[in-house]
C-alpha atoms as a PDB file:
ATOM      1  CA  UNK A   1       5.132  28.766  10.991  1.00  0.00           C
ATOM      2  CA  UNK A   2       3.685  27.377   7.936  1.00  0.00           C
ATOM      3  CA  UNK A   3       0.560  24.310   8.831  1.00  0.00           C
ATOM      4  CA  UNK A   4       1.520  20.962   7.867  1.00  0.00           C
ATOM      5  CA  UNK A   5      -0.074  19.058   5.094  1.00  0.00           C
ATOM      6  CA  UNK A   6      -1.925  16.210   5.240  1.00  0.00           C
ATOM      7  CA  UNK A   7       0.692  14.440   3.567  1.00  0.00           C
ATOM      8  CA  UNK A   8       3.373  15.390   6.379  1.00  0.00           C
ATOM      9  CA  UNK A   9       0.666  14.577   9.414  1.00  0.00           C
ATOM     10  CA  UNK A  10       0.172  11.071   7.625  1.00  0.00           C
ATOM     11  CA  UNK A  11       3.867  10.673   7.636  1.00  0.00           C
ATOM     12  CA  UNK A  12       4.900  11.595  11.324  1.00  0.00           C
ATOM     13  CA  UNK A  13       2.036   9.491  12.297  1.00  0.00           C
ATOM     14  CA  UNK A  14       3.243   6.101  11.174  1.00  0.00           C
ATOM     15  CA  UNK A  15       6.782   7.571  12.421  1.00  0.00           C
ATOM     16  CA  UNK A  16       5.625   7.716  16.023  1.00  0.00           C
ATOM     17  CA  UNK A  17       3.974   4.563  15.517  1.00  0.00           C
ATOM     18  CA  UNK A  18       7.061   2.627  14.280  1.00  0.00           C
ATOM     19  CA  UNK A  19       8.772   4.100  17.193  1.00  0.00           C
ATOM     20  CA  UNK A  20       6.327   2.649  19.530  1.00  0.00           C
ATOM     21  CA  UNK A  21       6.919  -1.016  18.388  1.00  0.00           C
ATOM     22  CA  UNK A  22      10.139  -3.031  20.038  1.00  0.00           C
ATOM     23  CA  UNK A  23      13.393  -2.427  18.353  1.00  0.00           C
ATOM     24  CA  UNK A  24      13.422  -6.031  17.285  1.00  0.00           C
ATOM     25  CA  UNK A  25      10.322  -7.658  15.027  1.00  0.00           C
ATOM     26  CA  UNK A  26       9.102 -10.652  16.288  1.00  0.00           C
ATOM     27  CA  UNK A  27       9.322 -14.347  15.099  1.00  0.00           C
ATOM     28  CA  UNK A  28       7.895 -17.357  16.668  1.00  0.00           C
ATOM     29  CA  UNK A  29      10.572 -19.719  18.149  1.00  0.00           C
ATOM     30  CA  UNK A  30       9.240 -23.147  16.197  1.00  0.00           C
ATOM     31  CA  UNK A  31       6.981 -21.709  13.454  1.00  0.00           C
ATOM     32  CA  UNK A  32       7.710 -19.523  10.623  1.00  0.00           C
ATOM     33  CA  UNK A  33       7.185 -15.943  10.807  1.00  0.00           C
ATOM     34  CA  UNK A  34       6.882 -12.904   8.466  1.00  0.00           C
ATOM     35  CA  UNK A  35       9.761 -10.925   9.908  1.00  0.00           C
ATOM     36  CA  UNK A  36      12.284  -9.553   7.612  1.00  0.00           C
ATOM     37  CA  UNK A  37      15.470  -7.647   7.907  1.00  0.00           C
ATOM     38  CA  UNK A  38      16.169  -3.481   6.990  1.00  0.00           C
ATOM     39  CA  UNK A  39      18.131  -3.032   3.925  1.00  0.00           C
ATOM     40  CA  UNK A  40      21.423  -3.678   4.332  1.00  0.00           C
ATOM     41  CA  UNK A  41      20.688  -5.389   7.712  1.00  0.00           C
ATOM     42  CA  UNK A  42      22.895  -8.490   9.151  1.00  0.00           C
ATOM     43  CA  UNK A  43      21.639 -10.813  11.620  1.00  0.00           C
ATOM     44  CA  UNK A  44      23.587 -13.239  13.053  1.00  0.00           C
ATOM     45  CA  UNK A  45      21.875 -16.138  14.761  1.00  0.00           C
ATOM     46  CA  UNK A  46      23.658 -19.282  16.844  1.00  0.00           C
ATOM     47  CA  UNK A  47      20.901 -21.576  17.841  1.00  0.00           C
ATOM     48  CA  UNK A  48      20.831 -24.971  19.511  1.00  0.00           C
ATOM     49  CA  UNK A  49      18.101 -27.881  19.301  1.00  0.00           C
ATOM     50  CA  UNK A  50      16.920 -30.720  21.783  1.00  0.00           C
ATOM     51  CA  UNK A  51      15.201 -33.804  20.824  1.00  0.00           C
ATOM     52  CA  UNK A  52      14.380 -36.989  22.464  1.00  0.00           C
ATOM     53  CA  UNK A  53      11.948 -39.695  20.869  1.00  0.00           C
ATOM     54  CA  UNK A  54      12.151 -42.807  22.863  1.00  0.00           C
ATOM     55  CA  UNK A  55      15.466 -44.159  22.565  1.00  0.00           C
ATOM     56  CA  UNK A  56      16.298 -41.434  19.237  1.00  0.00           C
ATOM     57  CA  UNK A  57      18.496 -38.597  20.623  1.00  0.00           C
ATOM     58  CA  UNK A  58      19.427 -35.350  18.675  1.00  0.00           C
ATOM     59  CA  UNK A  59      21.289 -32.367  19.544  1.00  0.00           C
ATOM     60  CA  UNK A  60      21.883 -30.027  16.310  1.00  0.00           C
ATOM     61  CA  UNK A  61      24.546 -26.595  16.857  1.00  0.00           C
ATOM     62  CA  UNK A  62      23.316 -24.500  13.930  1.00  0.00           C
ATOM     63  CA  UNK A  63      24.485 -20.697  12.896  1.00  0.00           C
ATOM     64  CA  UNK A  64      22.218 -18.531  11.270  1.00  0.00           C
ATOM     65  CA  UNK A  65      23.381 -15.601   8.866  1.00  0.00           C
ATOM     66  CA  UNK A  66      20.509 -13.165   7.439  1.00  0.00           C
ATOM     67  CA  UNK A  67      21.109 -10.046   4.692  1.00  0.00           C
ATOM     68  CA  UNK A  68      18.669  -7.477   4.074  1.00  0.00           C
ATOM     69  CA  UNK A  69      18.802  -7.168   0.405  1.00  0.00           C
ATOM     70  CA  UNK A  70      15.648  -4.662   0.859  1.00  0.00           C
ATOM     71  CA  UNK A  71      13.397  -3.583   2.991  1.00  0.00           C
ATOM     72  CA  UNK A  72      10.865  -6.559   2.122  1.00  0.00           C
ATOM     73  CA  UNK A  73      13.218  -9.227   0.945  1.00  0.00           C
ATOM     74  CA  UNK A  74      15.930 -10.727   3.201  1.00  0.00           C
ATOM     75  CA  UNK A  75      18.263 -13.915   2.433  1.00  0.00           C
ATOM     76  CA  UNK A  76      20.573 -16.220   4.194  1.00  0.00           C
ATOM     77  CA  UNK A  77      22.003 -19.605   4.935  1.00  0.00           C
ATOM     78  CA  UNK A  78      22.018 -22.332   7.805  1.00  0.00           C
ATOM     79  CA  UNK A  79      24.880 -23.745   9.015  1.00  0.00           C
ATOM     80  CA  UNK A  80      24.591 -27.082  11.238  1.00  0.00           C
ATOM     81  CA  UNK A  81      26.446 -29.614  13.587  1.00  0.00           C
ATOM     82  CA  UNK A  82      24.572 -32.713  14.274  1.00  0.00           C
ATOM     83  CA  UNK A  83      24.900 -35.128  17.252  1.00  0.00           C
ATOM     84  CA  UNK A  84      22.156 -37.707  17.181  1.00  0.00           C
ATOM     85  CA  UNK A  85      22.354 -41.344  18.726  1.00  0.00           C
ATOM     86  CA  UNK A  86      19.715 -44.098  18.486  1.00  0.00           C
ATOM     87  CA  UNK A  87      19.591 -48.041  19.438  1.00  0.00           C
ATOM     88  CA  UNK A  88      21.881 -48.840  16.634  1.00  0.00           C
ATOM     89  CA  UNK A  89      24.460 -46.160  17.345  1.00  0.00           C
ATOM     90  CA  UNK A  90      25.941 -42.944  17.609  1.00  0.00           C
ATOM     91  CA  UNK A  91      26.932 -40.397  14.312  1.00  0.00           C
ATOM     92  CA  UNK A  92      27.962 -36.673  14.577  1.00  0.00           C
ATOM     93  CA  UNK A  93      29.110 -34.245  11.796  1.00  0.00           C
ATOM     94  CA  UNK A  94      28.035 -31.446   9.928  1.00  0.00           C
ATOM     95  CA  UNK A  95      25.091 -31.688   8.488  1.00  0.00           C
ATOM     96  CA  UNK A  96      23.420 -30.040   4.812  1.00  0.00           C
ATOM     97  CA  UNK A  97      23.554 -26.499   4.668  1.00  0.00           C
ATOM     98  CA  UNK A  98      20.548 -24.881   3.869  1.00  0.00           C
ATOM     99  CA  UNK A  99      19.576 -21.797   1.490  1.00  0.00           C
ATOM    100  CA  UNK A 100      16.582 -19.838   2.623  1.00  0.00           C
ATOM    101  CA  UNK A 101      14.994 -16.141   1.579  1.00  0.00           C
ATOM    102  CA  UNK A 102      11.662 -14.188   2.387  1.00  0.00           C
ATOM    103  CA  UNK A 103       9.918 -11.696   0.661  1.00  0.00           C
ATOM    104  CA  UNK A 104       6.975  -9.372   2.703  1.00  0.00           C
ATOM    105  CA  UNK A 105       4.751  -8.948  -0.238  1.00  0.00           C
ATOM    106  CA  UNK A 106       2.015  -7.123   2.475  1.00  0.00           C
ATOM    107  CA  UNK A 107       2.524  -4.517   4.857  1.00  0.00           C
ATOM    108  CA  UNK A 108      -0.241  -2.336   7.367  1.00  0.00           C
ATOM    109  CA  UNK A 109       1.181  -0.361   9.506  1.00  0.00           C
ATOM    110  CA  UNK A 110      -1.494   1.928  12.044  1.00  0.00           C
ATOM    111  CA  UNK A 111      -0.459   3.312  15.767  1.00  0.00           C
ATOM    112  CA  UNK A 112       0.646   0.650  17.459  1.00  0.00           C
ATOM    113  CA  UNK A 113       0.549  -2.027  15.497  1.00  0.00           C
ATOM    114  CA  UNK A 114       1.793  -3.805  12.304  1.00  0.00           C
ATOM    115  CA  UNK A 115       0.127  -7.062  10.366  1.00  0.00           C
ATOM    116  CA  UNK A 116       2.300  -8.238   7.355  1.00  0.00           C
ATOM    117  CA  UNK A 117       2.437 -11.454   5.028  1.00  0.00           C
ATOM    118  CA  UNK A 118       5.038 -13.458   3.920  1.00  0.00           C
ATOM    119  CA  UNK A 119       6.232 -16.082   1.496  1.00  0.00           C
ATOM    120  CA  UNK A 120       9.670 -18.364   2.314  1.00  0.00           C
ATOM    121  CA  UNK A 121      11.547 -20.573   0.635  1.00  0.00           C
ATOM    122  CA  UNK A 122      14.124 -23.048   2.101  1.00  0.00           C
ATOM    123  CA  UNK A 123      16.403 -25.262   0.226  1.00  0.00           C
ATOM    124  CA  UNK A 124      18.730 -27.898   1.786  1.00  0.00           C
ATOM    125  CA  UNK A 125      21.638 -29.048  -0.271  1.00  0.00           C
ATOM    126  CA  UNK A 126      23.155 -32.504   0.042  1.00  0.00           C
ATOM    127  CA  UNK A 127      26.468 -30.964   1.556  1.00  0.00           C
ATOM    128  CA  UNK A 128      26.967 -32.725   4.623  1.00  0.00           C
ATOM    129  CA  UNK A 129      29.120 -35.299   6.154  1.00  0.00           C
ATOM    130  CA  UNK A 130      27.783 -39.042   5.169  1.00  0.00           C
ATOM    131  CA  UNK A 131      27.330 -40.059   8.660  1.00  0.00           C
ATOM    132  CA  UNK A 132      24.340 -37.034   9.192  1.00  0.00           C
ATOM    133  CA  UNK A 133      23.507 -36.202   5.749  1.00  0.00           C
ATOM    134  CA  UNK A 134      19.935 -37.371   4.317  1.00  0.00           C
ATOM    135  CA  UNK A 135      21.615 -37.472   0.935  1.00  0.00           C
ATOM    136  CA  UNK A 136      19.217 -35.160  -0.907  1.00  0.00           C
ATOM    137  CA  UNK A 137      18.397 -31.960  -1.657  1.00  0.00           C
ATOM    138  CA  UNK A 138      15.090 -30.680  -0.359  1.00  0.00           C
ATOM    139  CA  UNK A 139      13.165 -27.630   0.069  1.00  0.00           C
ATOM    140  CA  UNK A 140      10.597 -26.152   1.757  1.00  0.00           C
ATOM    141  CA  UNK A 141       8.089 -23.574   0.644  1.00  0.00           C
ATOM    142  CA  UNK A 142       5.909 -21.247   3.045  1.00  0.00           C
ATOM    143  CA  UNK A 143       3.542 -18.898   3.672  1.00  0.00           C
ATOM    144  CA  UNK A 144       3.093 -16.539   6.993  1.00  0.00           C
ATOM    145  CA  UNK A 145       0.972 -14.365   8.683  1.00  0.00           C
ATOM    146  CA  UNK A 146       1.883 -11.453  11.387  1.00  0.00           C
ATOM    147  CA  UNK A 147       0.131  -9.656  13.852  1.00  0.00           C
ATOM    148  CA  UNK A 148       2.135  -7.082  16.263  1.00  0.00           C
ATOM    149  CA  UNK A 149       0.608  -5.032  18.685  1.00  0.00           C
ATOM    150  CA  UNK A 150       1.936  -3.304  21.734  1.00  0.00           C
ATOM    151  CA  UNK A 151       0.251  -6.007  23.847  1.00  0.00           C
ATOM    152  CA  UNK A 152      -1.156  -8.452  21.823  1.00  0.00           C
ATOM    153  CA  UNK A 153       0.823 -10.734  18.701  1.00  0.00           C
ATOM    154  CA  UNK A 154      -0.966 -13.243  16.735  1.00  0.00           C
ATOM    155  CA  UNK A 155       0.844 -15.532  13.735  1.00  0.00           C
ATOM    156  CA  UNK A 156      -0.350 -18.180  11.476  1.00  0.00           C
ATOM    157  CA  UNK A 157       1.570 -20.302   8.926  1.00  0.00           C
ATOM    158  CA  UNK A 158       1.736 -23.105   6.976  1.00  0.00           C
ATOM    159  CA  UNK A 159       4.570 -24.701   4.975  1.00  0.00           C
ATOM    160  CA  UNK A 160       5.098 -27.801   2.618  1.00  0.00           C
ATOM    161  CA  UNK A 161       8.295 -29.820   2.675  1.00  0.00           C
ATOM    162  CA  UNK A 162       9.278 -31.636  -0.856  1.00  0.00           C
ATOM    163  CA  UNK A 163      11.722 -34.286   0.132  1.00  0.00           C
ATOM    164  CA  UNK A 164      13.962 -36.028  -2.882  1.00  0.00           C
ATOM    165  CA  UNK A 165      15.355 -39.476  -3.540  1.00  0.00           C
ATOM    166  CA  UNK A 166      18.727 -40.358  -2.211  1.00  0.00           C
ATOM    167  CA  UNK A 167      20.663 -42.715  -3.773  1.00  0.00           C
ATOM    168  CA  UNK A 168      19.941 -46.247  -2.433  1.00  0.00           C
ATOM    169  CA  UNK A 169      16.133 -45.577  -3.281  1.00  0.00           C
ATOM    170  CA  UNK A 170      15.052 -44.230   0.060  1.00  0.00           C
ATOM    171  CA  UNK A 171      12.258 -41.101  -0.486  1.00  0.00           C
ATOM    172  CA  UNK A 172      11.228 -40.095   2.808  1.00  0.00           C
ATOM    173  CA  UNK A 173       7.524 -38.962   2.825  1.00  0.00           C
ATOM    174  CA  UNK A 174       6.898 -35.096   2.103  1.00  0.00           C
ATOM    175  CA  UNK A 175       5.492 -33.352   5.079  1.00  0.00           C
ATOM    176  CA  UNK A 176       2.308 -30.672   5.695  1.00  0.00           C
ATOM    177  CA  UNK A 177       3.713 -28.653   9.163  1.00  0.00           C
ATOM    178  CA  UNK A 178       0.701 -25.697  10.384  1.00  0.00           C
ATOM    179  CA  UNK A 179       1.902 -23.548  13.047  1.00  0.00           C
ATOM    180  CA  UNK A 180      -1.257 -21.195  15.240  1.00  0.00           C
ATOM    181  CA  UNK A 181       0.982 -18.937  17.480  1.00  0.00           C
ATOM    182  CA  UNK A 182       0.165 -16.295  20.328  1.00  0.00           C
ATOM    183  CA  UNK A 183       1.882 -14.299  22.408  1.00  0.00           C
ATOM    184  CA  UNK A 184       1.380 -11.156  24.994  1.00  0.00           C
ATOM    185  CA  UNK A 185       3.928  -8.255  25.702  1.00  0.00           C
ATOM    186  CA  UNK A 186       2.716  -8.042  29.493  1.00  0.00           C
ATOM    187  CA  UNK A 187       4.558  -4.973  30.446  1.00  0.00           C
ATOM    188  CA  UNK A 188       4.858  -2.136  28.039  1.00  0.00           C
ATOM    189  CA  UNK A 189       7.859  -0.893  27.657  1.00  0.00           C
ATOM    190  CA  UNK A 190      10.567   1.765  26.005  1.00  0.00           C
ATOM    191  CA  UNK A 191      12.702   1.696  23.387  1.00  0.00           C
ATOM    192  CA  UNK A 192      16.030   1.262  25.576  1.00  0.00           C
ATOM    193  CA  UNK A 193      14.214  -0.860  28.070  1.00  0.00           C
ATOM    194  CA  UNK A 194      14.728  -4.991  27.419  1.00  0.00           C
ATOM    195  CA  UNK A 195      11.545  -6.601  26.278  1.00  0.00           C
ATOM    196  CA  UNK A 196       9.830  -9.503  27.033  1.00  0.00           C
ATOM    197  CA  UNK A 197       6.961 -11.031  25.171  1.00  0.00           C
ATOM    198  CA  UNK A 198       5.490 -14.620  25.890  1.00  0.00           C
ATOM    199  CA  UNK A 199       4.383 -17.230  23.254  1.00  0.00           C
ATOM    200  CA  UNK A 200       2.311 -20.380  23.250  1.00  0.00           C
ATOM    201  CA  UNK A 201       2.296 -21.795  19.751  1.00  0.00           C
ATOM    202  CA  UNK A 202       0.489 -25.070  18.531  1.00  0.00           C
ATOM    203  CA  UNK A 203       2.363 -27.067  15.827  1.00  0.00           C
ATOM    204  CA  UNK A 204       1.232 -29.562  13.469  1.00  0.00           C
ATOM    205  CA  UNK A 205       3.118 -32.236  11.335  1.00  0.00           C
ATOM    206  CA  UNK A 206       1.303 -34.594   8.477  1.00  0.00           C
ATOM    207  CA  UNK A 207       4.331 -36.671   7.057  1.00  0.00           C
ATOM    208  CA  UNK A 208       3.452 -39.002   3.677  1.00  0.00           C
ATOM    209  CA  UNK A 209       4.679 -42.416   4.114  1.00  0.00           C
ATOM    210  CA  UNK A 210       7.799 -43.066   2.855  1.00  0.00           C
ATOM    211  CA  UNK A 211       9.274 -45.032   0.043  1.00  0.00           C
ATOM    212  CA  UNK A 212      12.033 -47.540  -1.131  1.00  0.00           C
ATOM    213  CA  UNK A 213      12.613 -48.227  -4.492  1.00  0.00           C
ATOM    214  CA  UNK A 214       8.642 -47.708  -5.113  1.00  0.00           C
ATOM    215  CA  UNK A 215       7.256 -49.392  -2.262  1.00  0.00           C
ATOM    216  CA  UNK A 216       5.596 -47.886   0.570  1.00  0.00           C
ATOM    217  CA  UNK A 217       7.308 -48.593   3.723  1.00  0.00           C
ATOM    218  CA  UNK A 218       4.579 -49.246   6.885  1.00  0.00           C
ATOM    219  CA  UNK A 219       6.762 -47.665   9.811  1.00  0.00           C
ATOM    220  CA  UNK A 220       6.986 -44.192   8.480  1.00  0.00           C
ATOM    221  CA  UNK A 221       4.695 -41.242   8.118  1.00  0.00           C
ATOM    222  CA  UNK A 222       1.475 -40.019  10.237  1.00  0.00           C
ATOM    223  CA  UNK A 223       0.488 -36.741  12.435  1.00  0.00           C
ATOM    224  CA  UNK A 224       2.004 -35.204  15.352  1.00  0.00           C
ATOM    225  CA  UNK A 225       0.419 -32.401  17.442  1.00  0.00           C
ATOM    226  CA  UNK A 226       2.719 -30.145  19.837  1.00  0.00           C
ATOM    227  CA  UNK A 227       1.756 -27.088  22.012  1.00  0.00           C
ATOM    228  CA  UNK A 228       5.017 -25.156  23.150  1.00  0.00           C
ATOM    229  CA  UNK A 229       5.073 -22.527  25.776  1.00  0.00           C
ATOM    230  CA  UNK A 230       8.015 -20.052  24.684  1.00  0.00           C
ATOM    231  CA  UNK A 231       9.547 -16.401  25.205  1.00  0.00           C
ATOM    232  CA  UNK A 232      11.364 -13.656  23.231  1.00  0.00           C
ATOM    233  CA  UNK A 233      13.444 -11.643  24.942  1.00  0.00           C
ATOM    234  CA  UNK A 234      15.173  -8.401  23.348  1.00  0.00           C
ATOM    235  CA  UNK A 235      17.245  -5.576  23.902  1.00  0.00           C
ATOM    236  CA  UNK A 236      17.881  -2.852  21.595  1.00  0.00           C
ATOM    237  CA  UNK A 237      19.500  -5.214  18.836  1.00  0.00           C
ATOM    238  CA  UNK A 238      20.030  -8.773  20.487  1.00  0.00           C
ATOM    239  CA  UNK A 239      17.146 -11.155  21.408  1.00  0.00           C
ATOM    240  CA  UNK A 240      16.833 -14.341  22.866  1.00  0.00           C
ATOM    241  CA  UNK A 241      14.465 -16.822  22.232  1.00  0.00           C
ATOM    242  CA  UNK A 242      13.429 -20.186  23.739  1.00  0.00           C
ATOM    243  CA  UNK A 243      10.993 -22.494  24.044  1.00  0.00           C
ATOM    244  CA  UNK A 244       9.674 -26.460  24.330  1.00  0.00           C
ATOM    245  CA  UNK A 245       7.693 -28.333  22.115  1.00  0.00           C
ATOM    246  CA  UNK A 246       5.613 -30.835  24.356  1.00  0.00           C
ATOM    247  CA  UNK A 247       3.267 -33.722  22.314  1.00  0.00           C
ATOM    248  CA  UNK A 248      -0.546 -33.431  22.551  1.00  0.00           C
ATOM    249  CA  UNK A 249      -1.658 -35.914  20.184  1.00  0.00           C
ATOM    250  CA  UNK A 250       0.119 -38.552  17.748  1.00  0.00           C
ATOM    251  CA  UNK A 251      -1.119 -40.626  15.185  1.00  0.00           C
ATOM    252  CA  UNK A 252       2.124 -42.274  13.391  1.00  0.00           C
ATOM    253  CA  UNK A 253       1.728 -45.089  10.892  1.00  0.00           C
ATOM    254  CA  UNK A 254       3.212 -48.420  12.423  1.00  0.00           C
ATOM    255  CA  UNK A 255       5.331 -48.727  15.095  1.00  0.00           C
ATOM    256  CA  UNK A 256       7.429 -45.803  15.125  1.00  0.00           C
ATOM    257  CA  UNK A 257       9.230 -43.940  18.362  1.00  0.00           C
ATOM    258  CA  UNK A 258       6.966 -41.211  19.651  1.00  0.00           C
ATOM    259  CA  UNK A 259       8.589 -37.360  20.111  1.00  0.00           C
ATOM    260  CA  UNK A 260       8.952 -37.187  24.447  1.00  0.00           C
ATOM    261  CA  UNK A 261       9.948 -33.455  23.884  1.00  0.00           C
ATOM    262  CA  UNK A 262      11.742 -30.928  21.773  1.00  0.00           C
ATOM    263  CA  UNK A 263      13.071 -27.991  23.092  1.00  0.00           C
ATOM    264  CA  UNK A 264      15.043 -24.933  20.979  1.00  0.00           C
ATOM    265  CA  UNK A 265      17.270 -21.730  22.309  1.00  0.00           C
ATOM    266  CA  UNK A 266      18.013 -19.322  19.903  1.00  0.00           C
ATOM    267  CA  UNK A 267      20.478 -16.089  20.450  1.00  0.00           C
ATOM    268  CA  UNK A 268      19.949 -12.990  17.192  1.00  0.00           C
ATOM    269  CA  UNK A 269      22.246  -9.826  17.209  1.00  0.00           C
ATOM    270  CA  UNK A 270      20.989  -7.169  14.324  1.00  0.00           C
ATOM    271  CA  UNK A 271      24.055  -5.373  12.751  1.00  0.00           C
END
């Protein structure tokens, strides 16, 4: 039997380390992440979000398709149902669909663990029904930072939103959101075994003021500061992931409803 070369030692090494990671990468449930799909991959993702903000009320049915177009670049769009209800009223429909693709433009892989970076882009079209639609198209831009050990999982990201001008005038303020996640796999376990890793993640939101017509309107814009406890549960190729977003701090501009809670439940099949 001929020795192996260095080359082919190298190689089964990060092998055996892949295999050692969970069959499923890992995303936080409210901040971005750096996780991308295989080539060729298909995830399919119905997810369902809670809100409450003194006497504002949201619930928002979304469905989540993801390609692997490589093995670093993934695309996708996000489909949502909106059901929100304030002191004014009620409105429901389907709200703007939304465009989104990441590219991993860093990879380390050693036994055991992977660290990768990210950059995301989101766009939301003006495509939804009047009642729920903000009437512009937006995006979002991101960056994001991933740490995944057999135990341990750190991620860090931050993302700008650009918001437009509908068509009466209204541009609501552009918004800073920074997102410090952890999380701990406290039992190791196999491939074919399900896996559960917990999260605590601290979110931030900076919204600018908005505007009408020019002027700056008093009741809009400020900070918000949320921890949210959280878990991601997988097996083999499905995963479920939940979580609540409770307020730590606020600082709003005017008199503006404060968030009570947000809470999120996400279900993701890999095909």
């Amino acid at each position: 039997m001929m020795p192996l070369k260095k080359a082919q030692i190298s190689a089964l090494a990060l092998f055996a380390s892949l295999l050692s990671l969970p069959a499923l990468a890992h995303d936080p449930v409210f901040g971005l992440g750096p996780h991308v799909l295989f080539k060729g991959g298909i995830e399919i993702a119905p997810e369902v979000h809670i809100s409450k903000a003194g006497d504002d009320k949201g619930t928002e049915l979304g469905m989540g398709l993801t390609y692997g177009l490589t093995g670093d670049w993934a695309a996708g769009i996000e489909i949502p149902y909106i059901d929100q209800s304030d002191a004014s009223g009620s409105s429901s429909g389907q709200g703007d669909l939304t465009l989104f693709t990441k590219y991993r433009f860093w990879r380390e892989d050693s036994p055991g663990l992977q660290e990768s970076m990210t950059v995301a882009f989101k766009l939301k079209t003006e495509s939804g029904d009047d009642e729920v639609s903000t009437g512009t198209t937006d995006s979002i831009l991101g960056l994001a930072y991933g740490y995944e050990g057999r135990k341990w999982y750190r991620w860090t990201a931050l993302r700008y939103r650009f918001n437009q001008e509908d068509d009466a005038g209204l541009r609501r303020g552009n918004k800073l959101l920074f997102d410090l996640v952890g999380g701990i796999r406290l039992k190791q376990t196999g491939y074919r075994e399900p896996d559960t890793v917990w999260l605590l993640e601290l979110n931030g939101e900076s919204g600018q003021t908005a505007e009408l017509n020019g002027a700056e309107l008093s009741n809009t814009g400020g900070t918000q500061w949320f921890v949210s406890p959280g878990i991601f549960w997988t097996k083999r190729n499905f995963a479920v992931k939940a979580g609540v977003q409770i307020p730590i701090a606020s600082n709003l501009n005017g008199i503006q409803q404060e968030t009570d809670y947000r809470a999120k439940l996400v279900l993701e099949w890999h095909l």
